[in-house]
PDB file of N, CA and C in Angstrom:
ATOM      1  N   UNK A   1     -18.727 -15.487  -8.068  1.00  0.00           N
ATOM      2  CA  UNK A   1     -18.274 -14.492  -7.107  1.00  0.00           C
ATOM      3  C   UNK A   1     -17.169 -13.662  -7.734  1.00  0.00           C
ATOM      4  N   UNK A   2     -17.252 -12.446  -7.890  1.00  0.00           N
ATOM      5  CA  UNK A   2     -16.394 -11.400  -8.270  1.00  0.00           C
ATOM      6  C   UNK A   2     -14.851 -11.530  -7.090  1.00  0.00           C
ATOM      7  N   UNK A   3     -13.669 -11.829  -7.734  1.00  0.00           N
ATOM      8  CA  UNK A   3     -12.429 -11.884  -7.343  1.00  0.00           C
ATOM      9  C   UNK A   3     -11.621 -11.056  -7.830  1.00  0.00           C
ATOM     10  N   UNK A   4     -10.321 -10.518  -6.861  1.00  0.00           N
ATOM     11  CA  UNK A   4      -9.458  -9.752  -7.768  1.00  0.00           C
ATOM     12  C   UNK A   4      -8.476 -10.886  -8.188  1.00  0.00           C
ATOM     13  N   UNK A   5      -7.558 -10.455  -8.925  1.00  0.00           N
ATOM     14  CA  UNK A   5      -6.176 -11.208  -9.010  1.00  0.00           C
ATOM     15  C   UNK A   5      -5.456 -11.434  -8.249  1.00  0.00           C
ATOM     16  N   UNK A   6      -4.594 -12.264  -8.062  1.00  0.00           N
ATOM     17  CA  UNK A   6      -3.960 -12.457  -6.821  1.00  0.00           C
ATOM     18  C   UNK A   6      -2.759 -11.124  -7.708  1.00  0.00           C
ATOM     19  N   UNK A   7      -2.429 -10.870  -6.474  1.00  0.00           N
ATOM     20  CA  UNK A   7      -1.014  -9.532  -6.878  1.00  0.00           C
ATOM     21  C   UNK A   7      -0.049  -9.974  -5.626  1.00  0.00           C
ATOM     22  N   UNK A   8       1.126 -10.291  -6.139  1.00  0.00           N
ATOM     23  CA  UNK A   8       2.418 -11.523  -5.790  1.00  0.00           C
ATOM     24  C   UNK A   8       3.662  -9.656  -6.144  1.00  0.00           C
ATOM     25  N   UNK A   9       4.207  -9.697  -4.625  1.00  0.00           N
ATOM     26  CA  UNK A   9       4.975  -8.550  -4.254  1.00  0.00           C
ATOM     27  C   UNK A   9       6.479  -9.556  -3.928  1.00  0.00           C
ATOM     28  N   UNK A  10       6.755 -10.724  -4.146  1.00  0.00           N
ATOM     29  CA  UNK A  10       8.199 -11.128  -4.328  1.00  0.00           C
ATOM     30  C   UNK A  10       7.640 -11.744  -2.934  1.00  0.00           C
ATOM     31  N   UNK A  11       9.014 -12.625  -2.278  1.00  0.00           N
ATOM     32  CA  UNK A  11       8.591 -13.693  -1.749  1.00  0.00           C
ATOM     33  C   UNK A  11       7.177 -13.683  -0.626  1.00  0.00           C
ATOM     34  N   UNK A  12       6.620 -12.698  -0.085  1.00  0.00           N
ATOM     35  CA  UNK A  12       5.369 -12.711   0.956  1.00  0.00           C
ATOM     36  C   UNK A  12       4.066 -12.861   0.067  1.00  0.00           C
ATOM     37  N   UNK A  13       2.936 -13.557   0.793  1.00  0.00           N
ATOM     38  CA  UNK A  13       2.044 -13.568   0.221  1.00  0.00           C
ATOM     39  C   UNK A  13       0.888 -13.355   0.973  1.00  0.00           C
ATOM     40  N   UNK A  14      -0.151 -13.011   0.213  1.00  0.00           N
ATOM     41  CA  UNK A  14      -1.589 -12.352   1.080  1.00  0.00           C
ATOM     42  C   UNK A  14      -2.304 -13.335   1.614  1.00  0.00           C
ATOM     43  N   UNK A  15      -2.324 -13.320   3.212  1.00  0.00           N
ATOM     44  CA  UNK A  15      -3.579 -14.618   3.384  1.00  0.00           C
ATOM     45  C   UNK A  15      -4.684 -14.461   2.806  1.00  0.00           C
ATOM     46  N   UNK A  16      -5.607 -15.244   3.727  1.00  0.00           N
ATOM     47  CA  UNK A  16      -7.508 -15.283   3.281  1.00  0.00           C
ATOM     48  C   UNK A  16      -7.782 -14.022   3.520  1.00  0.00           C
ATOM     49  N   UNK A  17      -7.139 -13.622   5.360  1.00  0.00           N
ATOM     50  CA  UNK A  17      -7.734 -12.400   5.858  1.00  0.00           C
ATOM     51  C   UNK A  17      -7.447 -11.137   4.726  1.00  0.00           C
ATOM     52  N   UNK A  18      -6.302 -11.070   4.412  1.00  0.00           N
ATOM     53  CA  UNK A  18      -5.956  -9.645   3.436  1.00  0.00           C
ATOM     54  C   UNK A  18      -6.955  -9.519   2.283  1.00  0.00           C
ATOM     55  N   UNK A  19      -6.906 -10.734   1.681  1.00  0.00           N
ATOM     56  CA  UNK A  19      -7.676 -10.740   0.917  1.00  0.00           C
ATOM     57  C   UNK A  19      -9.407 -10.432   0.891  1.00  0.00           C
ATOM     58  N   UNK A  20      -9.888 -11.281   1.590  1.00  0.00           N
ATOM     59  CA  UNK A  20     -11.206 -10.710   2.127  1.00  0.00           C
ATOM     60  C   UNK A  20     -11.367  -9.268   2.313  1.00  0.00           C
ATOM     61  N   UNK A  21     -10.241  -8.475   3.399  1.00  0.00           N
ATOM     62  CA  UNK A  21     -10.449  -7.616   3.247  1.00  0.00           C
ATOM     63  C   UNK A  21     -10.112  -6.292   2.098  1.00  0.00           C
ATOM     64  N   UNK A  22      -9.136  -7.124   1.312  1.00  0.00           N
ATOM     65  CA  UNK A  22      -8.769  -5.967   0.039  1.00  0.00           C
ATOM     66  C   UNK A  22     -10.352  -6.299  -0.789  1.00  0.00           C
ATOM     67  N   UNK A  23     -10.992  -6.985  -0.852  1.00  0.00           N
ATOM     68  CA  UNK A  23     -12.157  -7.529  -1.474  1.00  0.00           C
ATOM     69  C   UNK A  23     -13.797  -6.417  -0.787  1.00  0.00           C
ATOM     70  N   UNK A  24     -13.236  -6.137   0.603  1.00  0.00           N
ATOM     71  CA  UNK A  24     -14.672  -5.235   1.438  1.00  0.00           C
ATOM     72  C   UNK A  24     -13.726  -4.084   0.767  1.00  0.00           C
ATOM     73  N   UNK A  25     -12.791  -3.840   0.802  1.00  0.00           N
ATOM     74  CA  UNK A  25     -12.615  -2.383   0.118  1.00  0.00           C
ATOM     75  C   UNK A  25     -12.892  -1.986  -0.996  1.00  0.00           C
ATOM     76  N   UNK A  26     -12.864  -2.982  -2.064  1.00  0.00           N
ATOM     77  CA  UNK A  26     -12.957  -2.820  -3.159  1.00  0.00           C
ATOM     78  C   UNK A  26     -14.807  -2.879  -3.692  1.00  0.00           C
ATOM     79  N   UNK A  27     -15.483  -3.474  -2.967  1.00  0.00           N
ATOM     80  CA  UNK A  27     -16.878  -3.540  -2.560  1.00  0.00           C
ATOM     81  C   UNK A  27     -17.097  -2.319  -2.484  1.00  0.00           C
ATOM     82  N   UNK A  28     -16.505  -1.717  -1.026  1.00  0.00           N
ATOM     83  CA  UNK A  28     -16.897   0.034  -0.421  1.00  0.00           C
ATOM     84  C   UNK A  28     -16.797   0.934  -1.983  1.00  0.00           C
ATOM     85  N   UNK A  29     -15.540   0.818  -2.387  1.00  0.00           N
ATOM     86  CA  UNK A  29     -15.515   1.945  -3.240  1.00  0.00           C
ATOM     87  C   UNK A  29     -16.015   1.457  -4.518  1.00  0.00           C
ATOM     88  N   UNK A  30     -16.625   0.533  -4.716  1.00  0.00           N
ATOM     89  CA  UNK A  30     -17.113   0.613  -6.159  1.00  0.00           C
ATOM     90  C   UNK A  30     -19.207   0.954  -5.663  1.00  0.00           C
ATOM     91  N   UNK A  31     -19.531  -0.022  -4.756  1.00  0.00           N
ATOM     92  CA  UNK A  31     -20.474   1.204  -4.669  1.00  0.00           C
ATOM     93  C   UNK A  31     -21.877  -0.003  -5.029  1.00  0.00           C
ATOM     94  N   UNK A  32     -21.382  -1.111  -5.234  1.00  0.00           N
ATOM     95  CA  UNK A  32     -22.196  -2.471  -6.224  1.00  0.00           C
ATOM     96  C   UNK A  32     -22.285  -3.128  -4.977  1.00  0.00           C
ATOM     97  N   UNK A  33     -24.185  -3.050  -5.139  1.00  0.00           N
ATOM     98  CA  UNK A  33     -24.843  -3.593  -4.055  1.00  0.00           C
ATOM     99  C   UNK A  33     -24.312  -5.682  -4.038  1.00  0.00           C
ATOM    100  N   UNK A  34     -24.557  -6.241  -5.136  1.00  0.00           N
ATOM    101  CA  UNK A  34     -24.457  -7.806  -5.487  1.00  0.00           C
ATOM    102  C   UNK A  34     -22.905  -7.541  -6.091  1.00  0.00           C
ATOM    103  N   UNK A  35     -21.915  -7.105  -5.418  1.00  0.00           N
ATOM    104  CA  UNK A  35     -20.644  -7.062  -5.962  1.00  0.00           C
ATOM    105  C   UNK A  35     -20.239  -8.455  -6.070  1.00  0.00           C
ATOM    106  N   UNK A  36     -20.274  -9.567  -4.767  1.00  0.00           N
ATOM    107  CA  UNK A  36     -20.093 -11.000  -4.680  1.00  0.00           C
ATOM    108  C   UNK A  36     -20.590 -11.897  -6.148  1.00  0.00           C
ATOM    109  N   UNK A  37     -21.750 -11.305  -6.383  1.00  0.00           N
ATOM    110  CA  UNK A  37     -22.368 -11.922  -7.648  1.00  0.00           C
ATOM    111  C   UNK A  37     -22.694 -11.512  -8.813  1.00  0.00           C
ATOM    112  N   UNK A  38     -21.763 -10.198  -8.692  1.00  0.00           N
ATOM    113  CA  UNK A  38     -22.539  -9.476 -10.170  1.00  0.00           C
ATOM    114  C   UNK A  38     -20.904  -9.168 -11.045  1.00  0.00           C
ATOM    115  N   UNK A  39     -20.545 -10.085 -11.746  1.00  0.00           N
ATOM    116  CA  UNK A  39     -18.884 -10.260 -11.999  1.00  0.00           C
ATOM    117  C   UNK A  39     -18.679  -9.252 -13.108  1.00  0.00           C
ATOM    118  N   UNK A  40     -19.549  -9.439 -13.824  1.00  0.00           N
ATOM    119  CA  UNK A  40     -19.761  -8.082 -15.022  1.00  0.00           C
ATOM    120  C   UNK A  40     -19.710  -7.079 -14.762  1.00  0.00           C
ATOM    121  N   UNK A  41     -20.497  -6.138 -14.179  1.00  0.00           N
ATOM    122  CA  UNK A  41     -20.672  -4.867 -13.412  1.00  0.00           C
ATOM    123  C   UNK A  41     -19.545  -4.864 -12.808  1.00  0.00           C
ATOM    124  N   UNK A  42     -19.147  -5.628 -11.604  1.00  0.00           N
ATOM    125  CA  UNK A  42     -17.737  -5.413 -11.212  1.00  0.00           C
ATOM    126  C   UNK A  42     -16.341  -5.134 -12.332  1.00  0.00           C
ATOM    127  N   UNK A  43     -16.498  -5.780 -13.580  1.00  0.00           N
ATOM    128  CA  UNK A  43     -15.525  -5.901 -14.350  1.00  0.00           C
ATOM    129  C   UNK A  43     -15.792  -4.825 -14.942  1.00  0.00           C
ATOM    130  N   UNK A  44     -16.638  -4.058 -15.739  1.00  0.00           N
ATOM    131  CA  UNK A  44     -17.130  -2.924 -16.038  1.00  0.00           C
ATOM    132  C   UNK A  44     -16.654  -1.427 -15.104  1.00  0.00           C
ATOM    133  N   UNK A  45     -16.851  -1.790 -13.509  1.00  0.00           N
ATOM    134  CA  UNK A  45     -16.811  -0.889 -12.783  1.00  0.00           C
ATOM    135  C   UNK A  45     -15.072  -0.520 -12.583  1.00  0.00           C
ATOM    136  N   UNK A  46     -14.318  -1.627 -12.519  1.00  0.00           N
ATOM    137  CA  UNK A  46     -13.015  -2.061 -12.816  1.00  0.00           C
ATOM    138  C   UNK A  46     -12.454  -0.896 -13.617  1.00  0.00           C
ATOM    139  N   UNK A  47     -12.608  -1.911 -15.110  1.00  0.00           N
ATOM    140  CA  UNK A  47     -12.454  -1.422 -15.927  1.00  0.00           C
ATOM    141  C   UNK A  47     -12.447   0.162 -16.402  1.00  0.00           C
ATOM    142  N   UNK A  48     -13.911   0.865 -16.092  1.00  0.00           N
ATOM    143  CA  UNK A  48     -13.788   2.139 -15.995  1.00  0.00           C
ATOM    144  C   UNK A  48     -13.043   2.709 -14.723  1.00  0.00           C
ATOM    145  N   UNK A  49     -12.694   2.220 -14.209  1.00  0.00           N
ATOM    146  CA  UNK A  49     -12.312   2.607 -13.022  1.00  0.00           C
ATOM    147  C   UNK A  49     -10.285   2.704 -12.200  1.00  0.00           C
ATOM    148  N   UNK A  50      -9.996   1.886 -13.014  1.00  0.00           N
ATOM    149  CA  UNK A  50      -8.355   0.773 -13.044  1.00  0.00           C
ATOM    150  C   UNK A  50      -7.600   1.883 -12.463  1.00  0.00           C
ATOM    151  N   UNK A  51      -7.358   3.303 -12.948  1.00  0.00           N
ATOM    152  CA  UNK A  51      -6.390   4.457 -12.925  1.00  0.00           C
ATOM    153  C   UNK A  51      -6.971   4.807 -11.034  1.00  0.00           C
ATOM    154  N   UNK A  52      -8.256   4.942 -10.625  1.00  0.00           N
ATOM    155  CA  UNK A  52      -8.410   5.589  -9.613  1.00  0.00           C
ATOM    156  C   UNK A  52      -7.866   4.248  -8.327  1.00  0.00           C
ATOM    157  N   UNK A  53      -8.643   3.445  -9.231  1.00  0.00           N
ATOM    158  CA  UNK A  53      -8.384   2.031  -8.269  1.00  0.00           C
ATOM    159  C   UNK A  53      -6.813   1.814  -7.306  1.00  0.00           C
ATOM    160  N   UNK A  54      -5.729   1.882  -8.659  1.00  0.00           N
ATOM    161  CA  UNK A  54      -4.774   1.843  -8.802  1.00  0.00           C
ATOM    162  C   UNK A  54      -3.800   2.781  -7.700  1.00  0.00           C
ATOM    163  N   UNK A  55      -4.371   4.164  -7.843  1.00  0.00           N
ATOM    164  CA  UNK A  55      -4.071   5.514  -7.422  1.00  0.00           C
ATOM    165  C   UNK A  55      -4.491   5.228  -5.793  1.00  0.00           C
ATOM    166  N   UNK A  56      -5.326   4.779  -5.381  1.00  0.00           N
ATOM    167  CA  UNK A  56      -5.884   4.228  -4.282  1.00  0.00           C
ATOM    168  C   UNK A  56      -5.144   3.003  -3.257  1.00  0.00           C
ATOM    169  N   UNK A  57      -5.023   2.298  -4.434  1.00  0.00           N
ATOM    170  CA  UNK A  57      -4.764   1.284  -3.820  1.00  0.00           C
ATOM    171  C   UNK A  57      -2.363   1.819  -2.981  1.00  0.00           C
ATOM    172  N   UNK A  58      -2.541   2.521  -4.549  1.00  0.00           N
ATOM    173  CA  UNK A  58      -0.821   3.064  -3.597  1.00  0.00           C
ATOM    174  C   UNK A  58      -0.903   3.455  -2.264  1.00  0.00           C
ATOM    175  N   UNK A  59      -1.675   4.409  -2.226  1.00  0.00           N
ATOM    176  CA  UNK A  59      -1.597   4.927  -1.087  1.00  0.00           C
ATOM    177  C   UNK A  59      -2.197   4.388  -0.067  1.00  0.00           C
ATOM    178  N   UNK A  60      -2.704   3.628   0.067  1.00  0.00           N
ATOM    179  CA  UNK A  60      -3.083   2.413   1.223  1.00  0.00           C
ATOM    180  C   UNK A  60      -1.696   1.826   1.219  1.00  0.00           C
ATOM    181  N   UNK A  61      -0.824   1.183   0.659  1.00  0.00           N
ATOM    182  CA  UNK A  61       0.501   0.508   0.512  1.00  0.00           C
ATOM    183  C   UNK A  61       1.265   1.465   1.225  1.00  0.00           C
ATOM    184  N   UNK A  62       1.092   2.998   0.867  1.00  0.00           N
ATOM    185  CA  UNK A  62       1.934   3.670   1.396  1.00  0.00           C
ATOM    186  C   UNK A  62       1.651   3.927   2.900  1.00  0.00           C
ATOM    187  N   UNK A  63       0.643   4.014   3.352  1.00  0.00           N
ATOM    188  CA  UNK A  63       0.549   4.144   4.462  1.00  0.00           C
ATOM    189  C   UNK A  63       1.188   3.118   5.299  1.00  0.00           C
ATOM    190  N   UNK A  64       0.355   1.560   5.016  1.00  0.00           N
ATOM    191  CA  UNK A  64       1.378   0.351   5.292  1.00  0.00           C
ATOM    192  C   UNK A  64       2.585   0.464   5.705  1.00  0.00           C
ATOM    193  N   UNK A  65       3.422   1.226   4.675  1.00  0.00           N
ATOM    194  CA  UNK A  65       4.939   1.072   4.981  1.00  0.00           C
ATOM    195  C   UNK A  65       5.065   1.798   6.016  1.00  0.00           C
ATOM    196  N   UNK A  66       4.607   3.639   6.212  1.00  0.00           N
ATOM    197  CA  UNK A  66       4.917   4.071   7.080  1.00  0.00           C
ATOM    198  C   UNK A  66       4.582   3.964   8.070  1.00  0.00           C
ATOM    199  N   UNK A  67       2.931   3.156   8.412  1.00  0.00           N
ATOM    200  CA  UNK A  67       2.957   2.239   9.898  1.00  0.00           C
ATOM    201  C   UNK A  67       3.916   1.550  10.399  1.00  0.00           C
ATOM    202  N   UNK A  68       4.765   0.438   9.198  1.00  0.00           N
ATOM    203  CA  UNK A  68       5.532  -0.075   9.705  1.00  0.00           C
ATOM    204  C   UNK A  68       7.029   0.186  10.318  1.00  0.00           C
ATOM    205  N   UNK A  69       7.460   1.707   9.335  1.00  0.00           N
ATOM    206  CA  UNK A  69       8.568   2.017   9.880  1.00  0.00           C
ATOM    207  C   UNK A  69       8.117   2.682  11.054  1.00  0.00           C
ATOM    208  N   UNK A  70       7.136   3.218  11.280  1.00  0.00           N
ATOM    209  CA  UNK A  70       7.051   3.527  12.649  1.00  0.00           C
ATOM    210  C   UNK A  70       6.963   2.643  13.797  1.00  0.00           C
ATOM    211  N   UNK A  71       6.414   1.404  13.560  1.00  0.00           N
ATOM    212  CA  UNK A  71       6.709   0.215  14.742  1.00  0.00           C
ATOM    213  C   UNK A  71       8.294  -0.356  14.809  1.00  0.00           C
ATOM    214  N   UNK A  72       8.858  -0.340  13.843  1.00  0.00           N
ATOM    215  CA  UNK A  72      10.322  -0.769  13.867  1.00  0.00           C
ATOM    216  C   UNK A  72      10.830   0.261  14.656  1.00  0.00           C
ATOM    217  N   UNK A  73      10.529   1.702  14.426  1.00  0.00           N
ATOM    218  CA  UNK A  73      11.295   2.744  15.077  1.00  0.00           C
ATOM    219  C   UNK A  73      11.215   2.632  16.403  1.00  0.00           C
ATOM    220  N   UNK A  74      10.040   2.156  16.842  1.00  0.00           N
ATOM    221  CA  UNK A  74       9.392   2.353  18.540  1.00  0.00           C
ATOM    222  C   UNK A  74      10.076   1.097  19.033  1.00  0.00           C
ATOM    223  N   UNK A  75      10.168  -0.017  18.064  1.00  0.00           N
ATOM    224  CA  UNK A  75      10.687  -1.246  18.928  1.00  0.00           C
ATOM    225  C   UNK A  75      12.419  -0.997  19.474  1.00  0.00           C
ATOM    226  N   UNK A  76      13.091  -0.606  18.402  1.00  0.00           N
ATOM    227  CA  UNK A  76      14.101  -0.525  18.464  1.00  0.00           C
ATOM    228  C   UNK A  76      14.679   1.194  17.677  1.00  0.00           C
ATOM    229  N   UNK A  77      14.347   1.718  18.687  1.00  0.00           N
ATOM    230  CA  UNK A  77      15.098   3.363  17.981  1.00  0.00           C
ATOM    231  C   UNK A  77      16.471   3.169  17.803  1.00  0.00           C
ATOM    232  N   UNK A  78      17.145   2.510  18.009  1.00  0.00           N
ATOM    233  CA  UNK A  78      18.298   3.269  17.527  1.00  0.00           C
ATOM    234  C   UNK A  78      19.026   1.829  16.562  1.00  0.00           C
ATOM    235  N   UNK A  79      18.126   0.937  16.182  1.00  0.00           N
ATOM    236  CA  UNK A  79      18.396  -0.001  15.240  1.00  0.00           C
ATOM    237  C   UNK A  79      17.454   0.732  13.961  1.00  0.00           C
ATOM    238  N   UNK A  80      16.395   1.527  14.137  1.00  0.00           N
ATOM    239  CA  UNK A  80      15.624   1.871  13.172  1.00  0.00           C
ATOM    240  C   UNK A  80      16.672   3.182  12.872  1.00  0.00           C
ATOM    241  N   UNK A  81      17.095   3.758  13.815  1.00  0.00           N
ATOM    242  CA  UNK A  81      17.828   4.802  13.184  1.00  0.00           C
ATOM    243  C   UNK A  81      18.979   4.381  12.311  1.00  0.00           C
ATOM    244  N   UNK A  82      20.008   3.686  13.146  1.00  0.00           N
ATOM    245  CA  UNK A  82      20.815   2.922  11.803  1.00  0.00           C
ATOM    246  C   UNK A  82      20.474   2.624  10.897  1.00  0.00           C
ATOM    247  N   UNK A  83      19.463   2.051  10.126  1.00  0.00           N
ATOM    248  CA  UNK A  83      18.670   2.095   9.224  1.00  0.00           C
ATOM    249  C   UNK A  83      18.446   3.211   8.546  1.00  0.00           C
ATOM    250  N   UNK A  84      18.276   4.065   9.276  1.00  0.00           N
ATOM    251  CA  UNK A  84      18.117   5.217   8.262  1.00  0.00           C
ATOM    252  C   UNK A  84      18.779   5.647   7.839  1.00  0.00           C
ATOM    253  N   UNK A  85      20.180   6.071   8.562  1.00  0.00           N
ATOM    254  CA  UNK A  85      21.332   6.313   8.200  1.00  0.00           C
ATOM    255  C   UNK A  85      22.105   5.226   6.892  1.00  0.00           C
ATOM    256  N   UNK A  86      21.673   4.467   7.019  1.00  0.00           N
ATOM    257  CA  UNK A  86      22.649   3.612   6.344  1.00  0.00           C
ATOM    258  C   UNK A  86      22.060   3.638   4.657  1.00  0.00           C
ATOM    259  N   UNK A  87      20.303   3.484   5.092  1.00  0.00           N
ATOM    260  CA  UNK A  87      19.684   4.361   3.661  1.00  0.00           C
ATOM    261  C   UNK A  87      19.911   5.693   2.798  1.00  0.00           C
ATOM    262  N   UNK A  88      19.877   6.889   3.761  1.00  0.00           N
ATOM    263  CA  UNK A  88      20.772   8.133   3.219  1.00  0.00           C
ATOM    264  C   UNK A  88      22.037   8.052   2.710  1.00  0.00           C
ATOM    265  N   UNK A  89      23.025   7.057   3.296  1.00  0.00           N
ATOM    266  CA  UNK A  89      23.995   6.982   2.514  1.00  0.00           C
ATOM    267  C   UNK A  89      24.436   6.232   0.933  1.00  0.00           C
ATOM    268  N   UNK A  90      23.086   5.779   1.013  1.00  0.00           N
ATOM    269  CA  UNK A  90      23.330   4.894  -0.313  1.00  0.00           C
ATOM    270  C   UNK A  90      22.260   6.029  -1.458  1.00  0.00           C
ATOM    271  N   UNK A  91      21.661   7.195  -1.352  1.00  0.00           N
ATOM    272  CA  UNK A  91      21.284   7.909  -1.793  1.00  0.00           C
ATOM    273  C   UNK A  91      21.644   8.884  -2.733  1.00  0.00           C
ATOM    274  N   UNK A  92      21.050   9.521  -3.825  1.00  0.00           N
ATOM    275  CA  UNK A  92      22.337  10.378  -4.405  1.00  0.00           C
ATOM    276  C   UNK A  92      21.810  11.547  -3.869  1.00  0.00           C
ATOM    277  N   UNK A  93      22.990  12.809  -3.554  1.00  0.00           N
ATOM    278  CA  UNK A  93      22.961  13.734  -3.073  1.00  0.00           C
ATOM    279  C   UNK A  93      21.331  14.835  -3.180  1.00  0.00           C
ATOM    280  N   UNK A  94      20.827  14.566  -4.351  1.00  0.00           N
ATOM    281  CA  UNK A  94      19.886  15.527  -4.151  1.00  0.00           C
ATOM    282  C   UNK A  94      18.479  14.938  -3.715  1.00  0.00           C
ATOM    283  N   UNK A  95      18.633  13.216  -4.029  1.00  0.00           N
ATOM    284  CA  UNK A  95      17.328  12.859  -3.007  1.00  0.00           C
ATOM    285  C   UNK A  95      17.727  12.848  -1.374  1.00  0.00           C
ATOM    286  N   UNK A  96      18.639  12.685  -0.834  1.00  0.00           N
ATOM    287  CA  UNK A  96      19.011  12.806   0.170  1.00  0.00           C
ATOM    288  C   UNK A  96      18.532  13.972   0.744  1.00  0.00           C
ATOM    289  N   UNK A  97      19.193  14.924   0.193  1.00  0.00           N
ATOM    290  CA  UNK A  97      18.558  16.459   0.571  1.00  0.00           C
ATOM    291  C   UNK A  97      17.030  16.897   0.367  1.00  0.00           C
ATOM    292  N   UNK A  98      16.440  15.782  -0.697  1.00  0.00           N
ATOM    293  CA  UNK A  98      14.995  15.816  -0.510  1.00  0.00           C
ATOM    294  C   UNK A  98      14.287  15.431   1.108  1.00  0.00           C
ATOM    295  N   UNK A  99      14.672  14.161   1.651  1.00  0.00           N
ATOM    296  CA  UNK A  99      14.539  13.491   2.725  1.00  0.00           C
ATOM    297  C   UNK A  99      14.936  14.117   4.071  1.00  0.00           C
ATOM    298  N   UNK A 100      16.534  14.596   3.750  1.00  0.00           N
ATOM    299  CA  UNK A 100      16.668  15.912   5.041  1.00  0.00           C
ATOM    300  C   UNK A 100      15.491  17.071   5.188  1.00  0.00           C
ATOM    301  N   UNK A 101      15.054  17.632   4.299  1.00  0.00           N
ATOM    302  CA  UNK A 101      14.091  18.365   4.046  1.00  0.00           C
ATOM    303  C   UNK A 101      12.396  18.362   4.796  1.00  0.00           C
ATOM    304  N   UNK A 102      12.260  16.748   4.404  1.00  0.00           N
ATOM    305  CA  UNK A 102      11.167  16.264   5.054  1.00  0.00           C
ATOM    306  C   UNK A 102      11.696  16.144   6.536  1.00  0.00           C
ATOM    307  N   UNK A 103      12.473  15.623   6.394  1.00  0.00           N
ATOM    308  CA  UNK A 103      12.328  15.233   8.046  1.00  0.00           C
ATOM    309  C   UNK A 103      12.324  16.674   8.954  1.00  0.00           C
ATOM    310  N   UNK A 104      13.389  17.506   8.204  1.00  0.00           N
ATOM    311  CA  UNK A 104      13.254  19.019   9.289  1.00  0.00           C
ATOM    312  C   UNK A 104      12.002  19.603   9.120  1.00  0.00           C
ATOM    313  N   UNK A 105      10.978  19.114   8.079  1.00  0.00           N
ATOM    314  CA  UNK A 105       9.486  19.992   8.820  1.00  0.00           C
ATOM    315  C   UNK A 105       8.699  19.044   9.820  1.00  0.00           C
ATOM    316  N   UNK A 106       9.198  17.449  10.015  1.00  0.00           N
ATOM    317  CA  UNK A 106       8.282  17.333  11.019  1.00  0.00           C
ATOM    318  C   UNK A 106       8.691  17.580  12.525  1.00  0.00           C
TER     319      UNK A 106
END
């Protein structure tokens, strides 16, 4: 059966469920009917593949995060806002002003 690596982000770790499902994604986009059993082709498909994979896989992460700051925000607005504040201040002046930036177009 074709597996990825386990990928270890500091102390949390991926259950069965994440996994399984980082495994149907990685199925979807490679496109390999016997992906479960065809470890070569998968490693091949990989392989040619690592940079898009990679590029992909960020931005799924990124979304992640910003789901999550958005549930922290809704649970507690004005503990999520301290938070933010307390992040801008540890910022140097011109990413800061990057971030003011974003936030005044939404």
């Amino acid at each position: 059966m074709a597996t990825a690596a386990p990928h270890h982000t500091g102390s949390s770790s991926l259950g069965p469920t994440t996994h399984v499902c980082g495994l149907g994604i990685l199925k979807a986009w490679s496109n390999i009917p016997a992906f479960g059993k065809d470890d070569m082709g998968v490693a091949v498909w990989y392989g040619e593949n690592r940079k898009e994979v990679h590029q992909k896989v960020e931005m799924l992460r990124r979304e992640s995060v910003a789901m999550e700051a958005v549930g922290l925000l809704r649970e507690d607005r004005e503990g999520g806002l301290k938070g933010i504040v307390q992040m801008l201040a540890t910022l140097p002046t011109a990413e800061k002003e990057e971030v003011l930036r974003a936030l005044s177009r939404a």
